[in-house]
C-alpha atoms as a PDB file:
ATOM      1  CA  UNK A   1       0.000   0.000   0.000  1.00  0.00           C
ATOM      2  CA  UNK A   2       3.123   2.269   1.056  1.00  0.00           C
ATOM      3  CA  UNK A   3       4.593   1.542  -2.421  1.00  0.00           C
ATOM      4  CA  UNK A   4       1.217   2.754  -3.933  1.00  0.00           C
ATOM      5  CA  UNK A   5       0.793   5.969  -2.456  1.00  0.00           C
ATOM      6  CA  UNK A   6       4.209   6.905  -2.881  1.00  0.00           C
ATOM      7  CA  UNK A   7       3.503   6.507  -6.715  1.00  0.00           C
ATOM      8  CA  UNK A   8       0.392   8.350  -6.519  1.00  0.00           C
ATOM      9  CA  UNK A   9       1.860  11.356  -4.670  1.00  0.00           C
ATOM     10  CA  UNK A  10       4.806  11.856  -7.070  1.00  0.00           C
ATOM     11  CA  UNK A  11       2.918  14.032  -9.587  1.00  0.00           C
ATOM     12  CA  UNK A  12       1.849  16.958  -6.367  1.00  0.00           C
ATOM     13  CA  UNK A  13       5.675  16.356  -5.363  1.00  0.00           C
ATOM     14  CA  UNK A  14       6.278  17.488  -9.370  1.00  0.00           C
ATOM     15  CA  UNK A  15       8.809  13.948  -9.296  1.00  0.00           C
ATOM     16  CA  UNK A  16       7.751  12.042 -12.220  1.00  0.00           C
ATOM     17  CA  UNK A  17       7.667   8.581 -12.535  1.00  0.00           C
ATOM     18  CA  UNK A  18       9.446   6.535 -14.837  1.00  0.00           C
ATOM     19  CA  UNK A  19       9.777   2.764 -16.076  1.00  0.00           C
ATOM     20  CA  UNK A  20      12.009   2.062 -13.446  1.00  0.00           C
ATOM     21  CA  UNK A  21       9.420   3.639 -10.491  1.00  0.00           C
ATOM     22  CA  UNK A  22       6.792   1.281 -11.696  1.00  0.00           C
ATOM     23  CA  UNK A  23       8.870  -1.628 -12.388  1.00  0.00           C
ATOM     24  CA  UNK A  24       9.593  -1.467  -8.255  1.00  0.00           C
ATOM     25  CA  UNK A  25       6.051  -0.725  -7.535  1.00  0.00           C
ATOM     26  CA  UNK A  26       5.232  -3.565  -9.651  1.00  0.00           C
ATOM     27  CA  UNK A  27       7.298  -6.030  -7.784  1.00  0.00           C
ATOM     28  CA  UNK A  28       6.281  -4.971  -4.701  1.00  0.00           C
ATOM     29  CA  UNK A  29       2.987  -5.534  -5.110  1.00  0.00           C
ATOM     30  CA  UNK A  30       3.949  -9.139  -6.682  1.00  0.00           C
ATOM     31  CA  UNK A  31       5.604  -9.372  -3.540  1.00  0.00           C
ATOM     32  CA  UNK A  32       2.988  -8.667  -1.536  1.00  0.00           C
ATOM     33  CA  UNK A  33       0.307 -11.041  -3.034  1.00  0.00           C
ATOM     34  CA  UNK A  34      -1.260  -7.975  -4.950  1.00  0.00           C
ATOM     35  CA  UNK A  35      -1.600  -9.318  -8.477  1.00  0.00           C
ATOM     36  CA  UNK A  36      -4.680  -7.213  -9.525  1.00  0.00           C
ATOM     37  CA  UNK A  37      -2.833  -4.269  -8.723  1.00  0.00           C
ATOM     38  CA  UNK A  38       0.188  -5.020 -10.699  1.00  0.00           C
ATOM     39  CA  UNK A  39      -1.767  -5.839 -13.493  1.00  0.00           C
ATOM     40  CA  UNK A  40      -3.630  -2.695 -12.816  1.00  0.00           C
ATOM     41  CA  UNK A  41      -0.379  -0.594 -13.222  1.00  0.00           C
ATOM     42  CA  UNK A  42       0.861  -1.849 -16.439  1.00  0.00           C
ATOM     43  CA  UNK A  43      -2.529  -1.005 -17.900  1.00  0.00           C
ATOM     44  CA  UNK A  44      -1.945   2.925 -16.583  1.00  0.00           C
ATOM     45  CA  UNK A  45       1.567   2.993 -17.373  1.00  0.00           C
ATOM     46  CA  UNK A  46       0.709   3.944 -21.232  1.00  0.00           C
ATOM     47  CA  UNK A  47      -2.021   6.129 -20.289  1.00  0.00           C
ATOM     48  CA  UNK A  48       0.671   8.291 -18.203  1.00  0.00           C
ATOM     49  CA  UNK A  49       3.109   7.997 -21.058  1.00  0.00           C
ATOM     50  CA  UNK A  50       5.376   5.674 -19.522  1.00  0.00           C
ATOM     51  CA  UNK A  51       6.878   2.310 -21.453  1.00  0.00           C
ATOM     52  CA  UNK A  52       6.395  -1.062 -20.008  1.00  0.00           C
ATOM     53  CA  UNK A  53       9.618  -3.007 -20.326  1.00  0.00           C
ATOM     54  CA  UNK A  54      10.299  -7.349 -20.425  1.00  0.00           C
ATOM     55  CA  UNK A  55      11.390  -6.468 -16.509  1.00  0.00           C
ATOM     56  CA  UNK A  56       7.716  -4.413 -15.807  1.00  0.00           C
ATOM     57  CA  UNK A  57       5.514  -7.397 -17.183  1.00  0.00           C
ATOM     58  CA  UNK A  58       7.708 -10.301 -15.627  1.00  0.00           C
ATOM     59  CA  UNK A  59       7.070  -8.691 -12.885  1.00  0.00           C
ATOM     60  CA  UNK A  60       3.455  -8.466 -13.279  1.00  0.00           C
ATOM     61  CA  UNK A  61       2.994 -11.794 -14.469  1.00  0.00           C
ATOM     62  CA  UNK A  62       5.470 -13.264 -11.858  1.00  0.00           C
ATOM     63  CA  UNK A  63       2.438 -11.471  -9.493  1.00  0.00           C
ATOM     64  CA  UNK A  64      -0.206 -13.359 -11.126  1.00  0.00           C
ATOM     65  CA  UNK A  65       1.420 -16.842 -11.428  1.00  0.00           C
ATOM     66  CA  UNK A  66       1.915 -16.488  -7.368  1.00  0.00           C
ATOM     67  CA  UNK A  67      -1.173 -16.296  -6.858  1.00  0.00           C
ATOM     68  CA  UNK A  68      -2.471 -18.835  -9.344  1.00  0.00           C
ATOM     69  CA  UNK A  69      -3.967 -16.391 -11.732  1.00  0.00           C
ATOM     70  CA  UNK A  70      -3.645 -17.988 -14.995  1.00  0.00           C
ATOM     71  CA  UNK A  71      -6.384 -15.962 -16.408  1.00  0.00           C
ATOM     72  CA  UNK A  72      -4.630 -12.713 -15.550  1.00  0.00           C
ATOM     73  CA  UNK A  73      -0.797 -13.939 -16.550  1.00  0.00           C
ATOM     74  CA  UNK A  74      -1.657 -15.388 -20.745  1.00  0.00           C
ATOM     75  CA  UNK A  75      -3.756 -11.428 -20.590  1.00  0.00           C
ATOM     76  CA  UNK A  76      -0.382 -10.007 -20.058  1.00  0.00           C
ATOM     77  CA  UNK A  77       1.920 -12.217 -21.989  1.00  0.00           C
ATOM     78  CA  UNK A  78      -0.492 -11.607 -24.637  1.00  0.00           C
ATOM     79  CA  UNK A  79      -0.467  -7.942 -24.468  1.00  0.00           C
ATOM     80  CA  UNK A  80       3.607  -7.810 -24.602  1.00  0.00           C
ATOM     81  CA  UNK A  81       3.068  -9.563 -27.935  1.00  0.00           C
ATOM     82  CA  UNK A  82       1.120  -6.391 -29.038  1.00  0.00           C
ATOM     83  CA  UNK A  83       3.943  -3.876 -27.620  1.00  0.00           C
ATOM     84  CA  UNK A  84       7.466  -3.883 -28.851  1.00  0.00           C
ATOM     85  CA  UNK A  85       8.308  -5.217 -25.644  1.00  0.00           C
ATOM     86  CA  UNK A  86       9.934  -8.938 -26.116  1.00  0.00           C
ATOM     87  CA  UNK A  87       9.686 -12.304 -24.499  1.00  0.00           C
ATOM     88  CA  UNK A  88      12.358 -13.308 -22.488  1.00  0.00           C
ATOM     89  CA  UNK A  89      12.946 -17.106 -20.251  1.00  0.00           C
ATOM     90  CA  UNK A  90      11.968 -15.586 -17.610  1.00  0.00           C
ATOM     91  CA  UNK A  91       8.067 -14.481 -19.069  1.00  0.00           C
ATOM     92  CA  UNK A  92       7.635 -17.541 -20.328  1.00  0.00           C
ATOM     93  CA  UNK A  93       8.379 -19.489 -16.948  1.00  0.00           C
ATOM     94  CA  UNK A  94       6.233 -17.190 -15.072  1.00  0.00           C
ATOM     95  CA  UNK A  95       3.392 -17.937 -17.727  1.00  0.00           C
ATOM     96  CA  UNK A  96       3.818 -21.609 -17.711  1.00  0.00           C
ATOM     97  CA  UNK A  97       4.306 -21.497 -13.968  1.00  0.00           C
ATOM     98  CA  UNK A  98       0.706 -19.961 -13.577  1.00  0.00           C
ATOM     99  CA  UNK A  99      -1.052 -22.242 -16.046  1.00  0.00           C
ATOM    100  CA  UNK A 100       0.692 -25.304 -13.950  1.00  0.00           C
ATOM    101  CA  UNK A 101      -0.288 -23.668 -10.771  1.00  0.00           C
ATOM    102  CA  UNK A 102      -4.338 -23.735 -12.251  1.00  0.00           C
ATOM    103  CA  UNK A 103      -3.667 -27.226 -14.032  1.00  0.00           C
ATOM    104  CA  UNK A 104      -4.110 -25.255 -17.472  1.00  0.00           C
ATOM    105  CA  UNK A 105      -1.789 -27.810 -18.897  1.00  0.00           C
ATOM    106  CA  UNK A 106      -2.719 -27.191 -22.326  1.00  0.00           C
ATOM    107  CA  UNK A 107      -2.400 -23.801 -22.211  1.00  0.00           C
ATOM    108  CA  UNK A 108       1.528 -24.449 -20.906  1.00  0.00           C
ATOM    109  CA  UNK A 109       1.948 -26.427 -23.506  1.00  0.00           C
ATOM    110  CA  UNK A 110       1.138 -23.787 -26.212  1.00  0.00           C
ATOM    111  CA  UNK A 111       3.322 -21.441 -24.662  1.00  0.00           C
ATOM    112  CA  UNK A 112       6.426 -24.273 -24.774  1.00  0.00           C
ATOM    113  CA  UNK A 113       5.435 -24.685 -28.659  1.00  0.00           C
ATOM    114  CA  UNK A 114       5.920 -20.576 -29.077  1.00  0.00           C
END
């Protein structure tokens, strides 16, 4: 929550966040079992003119495959596939991690045959 409202205060402290800000905030909230809210941020980080990077959706998608949230992990890989951000090991274990997690086998399985 700290991590949060630090974020949200920046702008009246006229500090402005950058990729790097959010990546943190991102992994903190991974950290913290928060996975809606790190999926929540990478959906505002375009929308304040800030670019998501491989580290800002592993991140978030690390946050959803702790918490089991298939569903919520394939939403982001699939939306770094529309960015110019690239795939790296570490998205793609996260991914498969969180469709093993929810026995989405299949699912894994496409992601091993990308």
């Amino acid at each position: 929550e700290r991590a949060l409202q630090i974020l949200d205060e920046m702008p009246q402290s006229r500090v402005r966040a950058n990729t790097i800000t959010f990546n943190a905030v991102v992994s903190v909230c991974g950290t913290a079992g928060e996975w809606e809210k790190a999926y929540h941020i990478c959906c505002i980080m375009p929308l304040q003119n800030v670019k998501l990077s491989t580290i800002t959706f592993n991140a978030a998608i690390s946050a959803c495959e702790k918490d089991g949230q298939w569903k919520g992990a394939l939403q982001l890989f699939r939306l770094m596939s529309y960015s110019t951000v690239e795939w790296n090991t570490v998205t793609f274990n996260a991914a498969i991690s969180a469709c093993e997690k929810s026995a989405e086998w299949r699912r894994a399985l496409q992601l091993l045959n990308m």
